[in-house]
C-alpha atoms as a PDB file:
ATOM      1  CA  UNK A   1       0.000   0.000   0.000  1.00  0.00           C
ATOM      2  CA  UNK A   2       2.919   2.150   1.227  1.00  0.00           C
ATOM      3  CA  UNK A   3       4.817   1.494  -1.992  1.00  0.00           C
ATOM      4  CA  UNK A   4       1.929   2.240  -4.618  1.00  0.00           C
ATOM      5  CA  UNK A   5       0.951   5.784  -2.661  1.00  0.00           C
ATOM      6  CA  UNK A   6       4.781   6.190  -3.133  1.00  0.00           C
ATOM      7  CA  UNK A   7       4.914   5.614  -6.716  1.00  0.00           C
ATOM      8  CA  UNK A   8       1.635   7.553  -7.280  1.00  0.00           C
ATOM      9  CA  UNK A   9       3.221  10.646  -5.799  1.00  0.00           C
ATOM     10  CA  UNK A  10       6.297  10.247  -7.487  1.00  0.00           C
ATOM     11  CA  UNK A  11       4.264   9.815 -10.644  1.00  0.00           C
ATOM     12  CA  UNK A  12       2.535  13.054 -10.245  1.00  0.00           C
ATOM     13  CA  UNK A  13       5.562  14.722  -9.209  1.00  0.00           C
ATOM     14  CA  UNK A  14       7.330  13.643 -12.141  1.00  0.00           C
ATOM     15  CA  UNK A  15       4.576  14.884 -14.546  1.00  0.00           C
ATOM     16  CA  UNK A  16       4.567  17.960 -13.313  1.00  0.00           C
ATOM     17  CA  UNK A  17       8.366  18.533 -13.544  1.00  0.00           C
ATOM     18  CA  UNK A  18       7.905  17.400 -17.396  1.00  0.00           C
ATOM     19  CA  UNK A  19       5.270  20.046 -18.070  1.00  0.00           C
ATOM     20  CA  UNK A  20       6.918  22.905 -16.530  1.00  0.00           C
ATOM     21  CA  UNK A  21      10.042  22.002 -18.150  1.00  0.00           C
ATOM     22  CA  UNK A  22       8.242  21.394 -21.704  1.00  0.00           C
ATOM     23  CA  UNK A  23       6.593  24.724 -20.715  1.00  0.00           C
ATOM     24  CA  UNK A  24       9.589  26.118 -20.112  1.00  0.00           C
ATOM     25  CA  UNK A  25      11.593  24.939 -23.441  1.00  0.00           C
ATOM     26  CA  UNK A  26       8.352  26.230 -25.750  1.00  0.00           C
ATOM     27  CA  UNK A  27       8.963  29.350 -24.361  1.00  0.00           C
ATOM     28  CA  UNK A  28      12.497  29.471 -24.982  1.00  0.00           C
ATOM     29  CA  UNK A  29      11.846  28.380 -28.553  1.00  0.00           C
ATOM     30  CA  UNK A  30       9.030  31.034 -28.871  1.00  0.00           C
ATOM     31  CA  UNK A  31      11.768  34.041 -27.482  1.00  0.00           C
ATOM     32  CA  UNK A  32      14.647  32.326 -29.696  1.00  0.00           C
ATOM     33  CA  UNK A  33      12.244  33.055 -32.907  1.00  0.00           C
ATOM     34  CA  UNK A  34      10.727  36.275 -31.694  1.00  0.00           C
ATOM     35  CA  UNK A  35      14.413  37.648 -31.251  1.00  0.00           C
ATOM     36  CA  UNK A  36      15.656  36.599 -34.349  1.00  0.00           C
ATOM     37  CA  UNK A  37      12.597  37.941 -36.683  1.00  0.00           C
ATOM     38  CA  UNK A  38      13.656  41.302 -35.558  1.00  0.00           C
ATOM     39  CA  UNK A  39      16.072  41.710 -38.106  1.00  0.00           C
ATOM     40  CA  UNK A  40      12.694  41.529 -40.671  1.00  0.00           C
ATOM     41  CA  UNK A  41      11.503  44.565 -39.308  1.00  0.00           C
ATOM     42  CA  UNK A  42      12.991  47.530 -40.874  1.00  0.00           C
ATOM     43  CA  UNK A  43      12.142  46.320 -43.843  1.00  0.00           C
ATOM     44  CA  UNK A  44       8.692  47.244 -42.648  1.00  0.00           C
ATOM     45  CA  UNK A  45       8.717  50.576 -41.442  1.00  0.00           C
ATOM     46  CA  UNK A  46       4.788  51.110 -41.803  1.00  0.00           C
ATOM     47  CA  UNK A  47       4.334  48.250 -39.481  1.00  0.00           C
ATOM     48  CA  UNK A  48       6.499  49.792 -36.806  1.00  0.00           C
ATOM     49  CA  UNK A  49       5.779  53.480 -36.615  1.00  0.00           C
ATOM     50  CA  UNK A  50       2.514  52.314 -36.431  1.00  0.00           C
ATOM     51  CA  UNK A  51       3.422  50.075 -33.285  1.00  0.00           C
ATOM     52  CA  UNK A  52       5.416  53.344 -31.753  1.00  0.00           C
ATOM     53  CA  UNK A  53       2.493  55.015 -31.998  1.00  0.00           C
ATOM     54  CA  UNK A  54       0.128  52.483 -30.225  1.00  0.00           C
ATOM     55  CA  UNK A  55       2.782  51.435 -27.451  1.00  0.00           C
ATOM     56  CA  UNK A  56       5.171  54.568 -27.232  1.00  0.00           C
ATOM     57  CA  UNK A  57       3.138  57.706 -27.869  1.00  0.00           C
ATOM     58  CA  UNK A  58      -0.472  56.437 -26.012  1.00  0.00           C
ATOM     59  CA  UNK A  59       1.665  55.277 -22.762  1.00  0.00           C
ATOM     60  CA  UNK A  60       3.572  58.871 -22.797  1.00  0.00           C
ATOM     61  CA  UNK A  61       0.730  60.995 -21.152  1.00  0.00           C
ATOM     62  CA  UNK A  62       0.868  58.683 -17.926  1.00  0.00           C
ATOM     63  CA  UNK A  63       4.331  58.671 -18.283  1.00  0.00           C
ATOM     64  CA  UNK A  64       4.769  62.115 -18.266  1.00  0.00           C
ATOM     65  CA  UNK A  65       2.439  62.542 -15.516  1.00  0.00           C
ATOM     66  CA  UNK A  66       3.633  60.077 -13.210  1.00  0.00           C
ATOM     67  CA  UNK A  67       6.926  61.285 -13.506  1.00  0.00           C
ATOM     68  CA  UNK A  68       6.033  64.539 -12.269  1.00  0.00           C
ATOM     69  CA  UNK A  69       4.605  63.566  -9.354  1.00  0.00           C
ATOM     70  CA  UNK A  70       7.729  61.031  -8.558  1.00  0.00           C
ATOM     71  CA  UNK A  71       9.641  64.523  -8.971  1.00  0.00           C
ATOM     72  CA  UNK A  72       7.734  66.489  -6.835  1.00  0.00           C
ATOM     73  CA  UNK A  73       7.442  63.690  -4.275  1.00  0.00           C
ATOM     74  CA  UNK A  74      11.479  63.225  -4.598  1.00  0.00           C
ATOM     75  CA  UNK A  75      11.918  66.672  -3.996  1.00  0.00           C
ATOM     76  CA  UNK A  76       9.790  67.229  -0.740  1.00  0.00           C
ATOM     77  CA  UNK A  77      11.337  63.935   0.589  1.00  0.00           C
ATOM     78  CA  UNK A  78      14.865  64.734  -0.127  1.00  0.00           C
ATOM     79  CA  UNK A  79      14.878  68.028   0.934  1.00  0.00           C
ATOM     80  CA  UNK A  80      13.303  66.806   4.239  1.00  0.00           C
ATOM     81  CA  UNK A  81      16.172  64.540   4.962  1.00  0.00           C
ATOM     82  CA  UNK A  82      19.231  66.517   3.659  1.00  0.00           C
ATOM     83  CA  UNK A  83      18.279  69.170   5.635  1.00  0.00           C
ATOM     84  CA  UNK A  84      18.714  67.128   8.919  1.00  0.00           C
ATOM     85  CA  UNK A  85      22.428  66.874   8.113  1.00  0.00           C
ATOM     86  CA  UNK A  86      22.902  69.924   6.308  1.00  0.00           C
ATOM     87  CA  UNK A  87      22.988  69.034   2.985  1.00  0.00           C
ATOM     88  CA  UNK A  88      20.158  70.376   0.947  1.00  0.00           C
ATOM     89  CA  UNK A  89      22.123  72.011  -1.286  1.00  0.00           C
ATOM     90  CA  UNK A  90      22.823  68.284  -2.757  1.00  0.00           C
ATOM     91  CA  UNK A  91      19.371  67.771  -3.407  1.00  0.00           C
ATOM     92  CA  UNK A  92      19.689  67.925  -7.131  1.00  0.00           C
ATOM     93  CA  UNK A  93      22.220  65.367  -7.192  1.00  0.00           C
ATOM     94  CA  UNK A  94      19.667  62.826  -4.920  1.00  0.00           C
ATOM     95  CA  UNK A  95      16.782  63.552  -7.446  1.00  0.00           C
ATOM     96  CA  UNK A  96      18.837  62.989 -10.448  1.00  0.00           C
ATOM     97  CA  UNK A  97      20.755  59.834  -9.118  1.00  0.00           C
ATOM     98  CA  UNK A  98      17.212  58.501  -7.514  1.00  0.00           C
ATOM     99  CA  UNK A  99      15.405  58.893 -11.128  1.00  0.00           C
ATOM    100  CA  UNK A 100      18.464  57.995 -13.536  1.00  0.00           C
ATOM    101  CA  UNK A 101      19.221  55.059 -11.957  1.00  0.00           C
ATOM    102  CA  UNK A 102      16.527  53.590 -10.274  1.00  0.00           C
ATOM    103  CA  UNK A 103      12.954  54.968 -10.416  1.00  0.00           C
ATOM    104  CA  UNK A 104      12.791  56.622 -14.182  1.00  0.00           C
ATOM    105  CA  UNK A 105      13.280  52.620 -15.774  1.00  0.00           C
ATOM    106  CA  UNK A 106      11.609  51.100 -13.024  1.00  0.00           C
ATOM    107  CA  UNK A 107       8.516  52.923 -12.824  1.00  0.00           C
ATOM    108  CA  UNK A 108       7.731  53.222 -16.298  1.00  0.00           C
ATOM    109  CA  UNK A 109       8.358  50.056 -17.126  1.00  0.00           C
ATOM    110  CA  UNK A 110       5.545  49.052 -14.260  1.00  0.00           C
ATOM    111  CA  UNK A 111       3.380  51.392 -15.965  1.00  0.00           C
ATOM    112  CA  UNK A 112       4.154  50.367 -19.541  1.00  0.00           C
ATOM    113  CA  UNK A 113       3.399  47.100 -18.490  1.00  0.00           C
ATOM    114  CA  UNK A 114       0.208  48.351 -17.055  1.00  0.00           C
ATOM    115  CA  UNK A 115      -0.676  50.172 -20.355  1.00  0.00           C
ATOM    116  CA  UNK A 116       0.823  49.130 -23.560  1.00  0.00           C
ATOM    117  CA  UNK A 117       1.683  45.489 -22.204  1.00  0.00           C
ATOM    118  CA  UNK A 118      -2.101  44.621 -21.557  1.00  0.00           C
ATOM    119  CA  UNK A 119      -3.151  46.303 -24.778  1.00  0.00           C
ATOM    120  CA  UNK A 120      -0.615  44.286 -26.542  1.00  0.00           C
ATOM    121  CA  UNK A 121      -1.447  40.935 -24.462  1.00  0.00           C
ATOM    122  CA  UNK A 122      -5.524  41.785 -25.582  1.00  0.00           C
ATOM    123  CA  UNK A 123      -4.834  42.319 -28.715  1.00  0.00           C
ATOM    124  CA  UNK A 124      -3.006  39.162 -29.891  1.00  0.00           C
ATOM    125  CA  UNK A 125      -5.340  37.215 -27.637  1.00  0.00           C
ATOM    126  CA  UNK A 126      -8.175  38.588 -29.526  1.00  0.00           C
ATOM    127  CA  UNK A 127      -6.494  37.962 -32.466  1.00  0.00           C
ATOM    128  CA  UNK A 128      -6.253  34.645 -31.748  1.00  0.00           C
ATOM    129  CA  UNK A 129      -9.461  34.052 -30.474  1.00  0.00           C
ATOM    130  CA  UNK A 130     -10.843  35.609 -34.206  1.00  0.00           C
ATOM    131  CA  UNK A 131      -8.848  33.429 -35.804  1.00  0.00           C
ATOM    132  CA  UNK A 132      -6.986  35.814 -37.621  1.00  0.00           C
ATOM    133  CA  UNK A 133      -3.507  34.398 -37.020  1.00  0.00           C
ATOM    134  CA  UNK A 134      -4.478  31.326 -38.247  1.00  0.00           C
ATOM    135  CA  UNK A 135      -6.410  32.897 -41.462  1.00  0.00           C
ATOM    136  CA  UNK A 136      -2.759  34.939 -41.598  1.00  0.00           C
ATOM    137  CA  UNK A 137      -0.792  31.381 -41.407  1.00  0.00           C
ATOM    138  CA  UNK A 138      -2.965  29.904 -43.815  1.00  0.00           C
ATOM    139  CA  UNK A 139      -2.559  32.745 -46.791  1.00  0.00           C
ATOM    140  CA  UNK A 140       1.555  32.031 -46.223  1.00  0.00           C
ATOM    141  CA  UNK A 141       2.309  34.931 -43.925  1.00  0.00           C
ATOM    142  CA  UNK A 142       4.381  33.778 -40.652  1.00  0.00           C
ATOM    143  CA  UNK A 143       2.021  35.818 -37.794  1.00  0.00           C
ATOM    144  CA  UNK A 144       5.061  35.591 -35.856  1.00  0.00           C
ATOM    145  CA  UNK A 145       6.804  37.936 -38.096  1.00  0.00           C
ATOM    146  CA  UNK A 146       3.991  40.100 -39.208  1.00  0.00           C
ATOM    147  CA  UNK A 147       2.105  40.796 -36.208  1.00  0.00           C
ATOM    148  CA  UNK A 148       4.041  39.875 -33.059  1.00  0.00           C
ATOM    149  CA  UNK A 149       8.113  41.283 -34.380  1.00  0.00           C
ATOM    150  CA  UNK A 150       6.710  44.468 -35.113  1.00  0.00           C
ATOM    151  CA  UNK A 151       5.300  44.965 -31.617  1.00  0.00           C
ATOM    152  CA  UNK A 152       8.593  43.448 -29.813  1.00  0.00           C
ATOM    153  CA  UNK A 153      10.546  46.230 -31.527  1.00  0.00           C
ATOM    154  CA  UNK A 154       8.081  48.764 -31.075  1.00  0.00           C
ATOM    155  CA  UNK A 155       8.599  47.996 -27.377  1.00  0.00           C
ATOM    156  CA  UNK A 156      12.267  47.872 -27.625  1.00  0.00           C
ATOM    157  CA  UNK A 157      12.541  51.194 -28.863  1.00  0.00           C
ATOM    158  CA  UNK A 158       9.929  53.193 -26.911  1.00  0.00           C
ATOM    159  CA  UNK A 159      10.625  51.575 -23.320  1.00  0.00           C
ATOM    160  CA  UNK A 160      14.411  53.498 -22.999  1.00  0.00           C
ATOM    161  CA  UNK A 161      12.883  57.102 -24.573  1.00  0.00           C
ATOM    162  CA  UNK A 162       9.757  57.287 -22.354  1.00  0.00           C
ATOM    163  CA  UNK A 163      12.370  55.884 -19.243  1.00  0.00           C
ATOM    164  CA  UNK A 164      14.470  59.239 -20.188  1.00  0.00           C
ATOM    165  CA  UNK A 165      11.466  61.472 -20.566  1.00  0.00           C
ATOM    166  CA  UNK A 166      10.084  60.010 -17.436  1.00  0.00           C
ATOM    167  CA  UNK A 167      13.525  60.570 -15.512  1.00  0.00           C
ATOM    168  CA  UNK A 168      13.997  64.292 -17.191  1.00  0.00           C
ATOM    169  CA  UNK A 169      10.560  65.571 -16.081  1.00  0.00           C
ATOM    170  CA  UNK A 170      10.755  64.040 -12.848  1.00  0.00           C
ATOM    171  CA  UNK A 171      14.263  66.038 -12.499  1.00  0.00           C
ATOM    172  CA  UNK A 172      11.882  69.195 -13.727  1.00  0.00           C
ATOM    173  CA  UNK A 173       9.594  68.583 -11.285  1.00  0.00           C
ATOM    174  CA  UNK A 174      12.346  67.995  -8.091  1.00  0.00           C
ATOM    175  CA  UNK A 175      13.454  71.701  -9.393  1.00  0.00           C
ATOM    176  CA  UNK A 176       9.866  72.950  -9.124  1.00  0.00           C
ATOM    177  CA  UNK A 177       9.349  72.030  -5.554  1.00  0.00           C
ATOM    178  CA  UNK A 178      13.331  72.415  -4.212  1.00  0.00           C
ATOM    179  CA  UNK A 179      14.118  75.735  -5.993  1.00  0.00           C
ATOM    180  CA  UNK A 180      11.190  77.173  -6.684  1.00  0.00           C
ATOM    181  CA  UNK A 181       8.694  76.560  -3.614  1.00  0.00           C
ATOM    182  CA  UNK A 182      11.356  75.784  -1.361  1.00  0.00           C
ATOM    183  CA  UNK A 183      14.185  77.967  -1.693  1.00  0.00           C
ATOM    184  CA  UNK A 184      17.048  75.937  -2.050  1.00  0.00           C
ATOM    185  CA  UNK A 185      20.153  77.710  -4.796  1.00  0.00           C
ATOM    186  CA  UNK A 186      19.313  77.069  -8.425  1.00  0.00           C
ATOM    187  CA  UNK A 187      22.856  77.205  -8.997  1.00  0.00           C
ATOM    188  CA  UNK A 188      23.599  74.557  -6.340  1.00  0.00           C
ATOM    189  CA  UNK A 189      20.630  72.351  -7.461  1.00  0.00           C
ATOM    190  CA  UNK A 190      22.123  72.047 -11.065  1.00  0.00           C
ATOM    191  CA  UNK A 191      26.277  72.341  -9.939  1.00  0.00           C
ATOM    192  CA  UNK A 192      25.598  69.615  -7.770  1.00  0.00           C
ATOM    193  CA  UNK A 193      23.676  67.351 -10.370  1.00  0.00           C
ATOM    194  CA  UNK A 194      26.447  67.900 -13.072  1.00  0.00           C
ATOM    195  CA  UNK A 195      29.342  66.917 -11.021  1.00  0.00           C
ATOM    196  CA  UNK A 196      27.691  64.362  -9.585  1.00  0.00           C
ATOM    197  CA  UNK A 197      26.342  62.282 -12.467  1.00  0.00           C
ATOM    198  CA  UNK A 198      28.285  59.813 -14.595  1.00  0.00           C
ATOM    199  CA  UNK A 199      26.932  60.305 -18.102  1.00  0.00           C
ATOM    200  CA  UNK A 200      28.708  56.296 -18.808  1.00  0.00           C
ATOM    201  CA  UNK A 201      27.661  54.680 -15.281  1.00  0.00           C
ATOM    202  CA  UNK A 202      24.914  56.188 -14.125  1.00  0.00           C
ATOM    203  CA  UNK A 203      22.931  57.391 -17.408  1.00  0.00           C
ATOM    204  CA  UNK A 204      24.202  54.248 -19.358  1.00  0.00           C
ATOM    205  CA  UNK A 205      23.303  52.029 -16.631  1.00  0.00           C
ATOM    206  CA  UNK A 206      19.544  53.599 -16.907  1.00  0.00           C
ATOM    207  CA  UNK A 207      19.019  53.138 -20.324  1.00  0.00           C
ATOM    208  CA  UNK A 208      20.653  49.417 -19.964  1.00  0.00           C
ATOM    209  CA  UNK A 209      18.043  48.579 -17.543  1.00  0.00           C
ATOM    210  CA  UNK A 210      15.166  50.046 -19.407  1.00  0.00           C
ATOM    211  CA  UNK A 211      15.881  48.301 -22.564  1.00  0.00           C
ATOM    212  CA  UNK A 212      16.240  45.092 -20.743  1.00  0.00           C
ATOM    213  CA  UNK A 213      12.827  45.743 -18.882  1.00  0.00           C
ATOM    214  CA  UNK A 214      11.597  46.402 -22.585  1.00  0.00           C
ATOM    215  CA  UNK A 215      12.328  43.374 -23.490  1.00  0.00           C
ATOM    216  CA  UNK A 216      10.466  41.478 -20.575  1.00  0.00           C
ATOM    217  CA  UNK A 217       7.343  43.472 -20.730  1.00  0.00           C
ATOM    218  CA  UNK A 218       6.994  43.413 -24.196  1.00  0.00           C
ATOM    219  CA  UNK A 219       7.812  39.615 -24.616  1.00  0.00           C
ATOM    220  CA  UNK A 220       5.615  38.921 -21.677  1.00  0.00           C
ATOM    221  CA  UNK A 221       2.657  40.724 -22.863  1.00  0.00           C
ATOM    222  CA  UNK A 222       2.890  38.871 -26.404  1.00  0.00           C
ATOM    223  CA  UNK A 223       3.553  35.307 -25.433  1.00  0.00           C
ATOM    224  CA  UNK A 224       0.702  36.113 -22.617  1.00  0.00           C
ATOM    225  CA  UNK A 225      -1.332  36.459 -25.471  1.00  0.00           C
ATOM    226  CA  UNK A 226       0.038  34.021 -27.982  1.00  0.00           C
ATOM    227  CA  UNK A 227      -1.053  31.389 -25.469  1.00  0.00           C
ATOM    228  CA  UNK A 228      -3.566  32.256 -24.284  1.00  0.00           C
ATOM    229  CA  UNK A 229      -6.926  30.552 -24.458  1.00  0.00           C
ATOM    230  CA  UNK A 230      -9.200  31.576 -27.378  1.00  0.00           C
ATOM    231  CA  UNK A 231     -11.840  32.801 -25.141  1.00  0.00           C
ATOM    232  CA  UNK A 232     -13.261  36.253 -23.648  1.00  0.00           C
ATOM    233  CA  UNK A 233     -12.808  34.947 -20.601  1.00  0.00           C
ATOM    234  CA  UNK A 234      -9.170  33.425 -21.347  1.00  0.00           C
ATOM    235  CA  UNK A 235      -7.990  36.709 -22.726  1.00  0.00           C
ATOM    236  CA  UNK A 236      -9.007  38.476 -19.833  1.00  0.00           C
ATOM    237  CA  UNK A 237      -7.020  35.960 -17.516  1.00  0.00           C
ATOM    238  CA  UNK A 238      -4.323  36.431 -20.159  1.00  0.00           C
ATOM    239  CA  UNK A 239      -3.868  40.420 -19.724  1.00  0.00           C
ATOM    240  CA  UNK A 240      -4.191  40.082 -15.723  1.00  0.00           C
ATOM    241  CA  UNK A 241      -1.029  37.266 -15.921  1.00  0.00           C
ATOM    242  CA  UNK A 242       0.938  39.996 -18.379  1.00  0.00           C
ATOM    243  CA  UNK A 243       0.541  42.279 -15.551  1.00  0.00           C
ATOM    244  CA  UNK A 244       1.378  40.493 -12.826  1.00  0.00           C
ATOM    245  CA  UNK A 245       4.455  38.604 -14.885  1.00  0.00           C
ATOM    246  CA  UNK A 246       5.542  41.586 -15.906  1.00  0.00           C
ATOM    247  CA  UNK A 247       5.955  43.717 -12.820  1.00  0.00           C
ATOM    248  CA  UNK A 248       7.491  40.731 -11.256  1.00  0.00           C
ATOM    249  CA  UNK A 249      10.189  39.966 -13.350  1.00  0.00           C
ATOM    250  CA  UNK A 250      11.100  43.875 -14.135  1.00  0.00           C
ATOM    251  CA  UNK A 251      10.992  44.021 -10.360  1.00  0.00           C
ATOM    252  CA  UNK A 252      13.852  40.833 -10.405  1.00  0.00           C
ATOM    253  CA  UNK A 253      15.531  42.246 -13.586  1.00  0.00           C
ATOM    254  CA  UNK A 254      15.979  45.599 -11.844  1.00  0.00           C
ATOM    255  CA  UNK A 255      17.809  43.804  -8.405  1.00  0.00           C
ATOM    256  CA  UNK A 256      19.937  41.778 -10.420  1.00  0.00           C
ATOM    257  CA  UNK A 257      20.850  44.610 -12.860  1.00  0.00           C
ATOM    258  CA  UNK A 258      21.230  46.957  -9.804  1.00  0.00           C
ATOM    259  CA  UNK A 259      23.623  44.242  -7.994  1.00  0.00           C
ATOM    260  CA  UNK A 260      26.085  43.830 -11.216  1.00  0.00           C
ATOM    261  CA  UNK A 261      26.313  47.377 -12.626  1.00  0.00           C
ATOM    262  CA  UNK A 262      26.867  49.356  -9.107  1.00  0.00           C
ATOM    263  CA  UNK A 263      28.270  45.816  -6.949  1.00  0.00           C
ATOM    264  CA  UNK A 264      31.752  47.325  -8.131  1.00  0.00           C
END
């Protein structure tokens, strides 16, 4: 009795091993094929201005917004706590080293994730679900190289410039609320930032990290929607995983990046 309840369970463990490594290998394939059709797409400019437009320029407003707020927020905090020792006259370099490095890629990649990843994650699912892909497949058109390499680059390229805009109004807004409501020197605020600021480590190391965590969210939110179910209700649970996968892994992405490029 002992002996068969032990088999069953290593049974069952076994199976499930096998399917999350079989899970694990299609999506390697599926990322291996995806990486390697973007070479195809500047032959197609159409397609991909087209796909800036949808993920880059319709995810800037919140962008732009957001990083406002992060600036104003970064300014009232940092002021508060360099002024305890002193040292409020380095407040531009805290805002600029807080937003370059860390908080400009981060937080817009969480909310491109939120906005252009679901959109893209819907989309394909839909597409799917319509049976378009396979009406594209059938007329001798690879989908994976007309509809989802198009997007991937799309989200390669417009991740890094709204990071930057997100980081350079956020440095706007720090200057609103520490020069301009607070008080502290304008000249200060900006000598301060300029000496302080590696354009190679610290700017570099930004736009490393938000290409990288372009990459995630915009290979998450299409193979979210590649596989997902062809149902209203599996699309749905399809967008929610992009989401949730998404924020995760940039989350991950953004610890491990953090621990090689500034471990030194």
């Amino acid at each position: 009795m002992m002996t068969s309840l032990l088999a069953r369970g290593l049974r069952s463990i076994g199976a499930a091993v096998l399917e999350a490594l079989s899970y694990v290998g299609l999506l390697a394939v599926f990322y291996g094929k995806l990486s390697v059709l973007l070479w195809s797409v500047p032959g197609r400019p159409r397609l991909l201005l087209s796909q800036l437009y949808v993920v880059g320029s319709r995810s800037l407003a919140i962008t732009l917004v957001s990083g406002l707020f992060v600036g104003f927020v970064l300014g009232l905090q940092g002021y508060y706590t360099l002024n305890r020792y002193g040292a409020e006259q380095a407040l531009g370099l805290l805002v600029a080293l807080s937003l370059v490095r860390e908080l400009g890629p981060v937080v817009a990649a969480l909310l491109f994730a939120g906005r252009a990843g679901t959109a893209l994650t819907a989309e394909v699912g839909l597409m799917k679900a319509g049976e378009q892909l396979d009406a594209i497949a059938m007329m001798g058109i690879d989908p994976l190289q007309r509809i989802l390499a198009p997007r991937f680059a799309a989200c390669l390229i417009a991740m890094p410039l709204l990071a930057a805009l997100f980081s350079a109004i956020g440095i706007g807004g720090g200057y609103v609320v520490g020069v301009v409501l607070i008080g502290v020197d304008s000249g200060a605020f900006w000598a301060q930032m300029q000496s302080g600021v590696d354009v190679v480590h610290d700017v570099g190391s930004g736009v490393l990290k938000s290409f990288v965590f372009g990459w995630i969210c915009g290979a998450t939110a299409l193979t979210m929607g590649w596989f997902a179910r062809p149902t209203p209700e599996g699309v749905s649970q399809a967008s929610t995983r992009a989401v949730v996968a998404s924020s995760l892994s940039v989350l991950g992405a953004d610890f491990l990046l953090t621990a090689i490029l500034f471990g030194q």
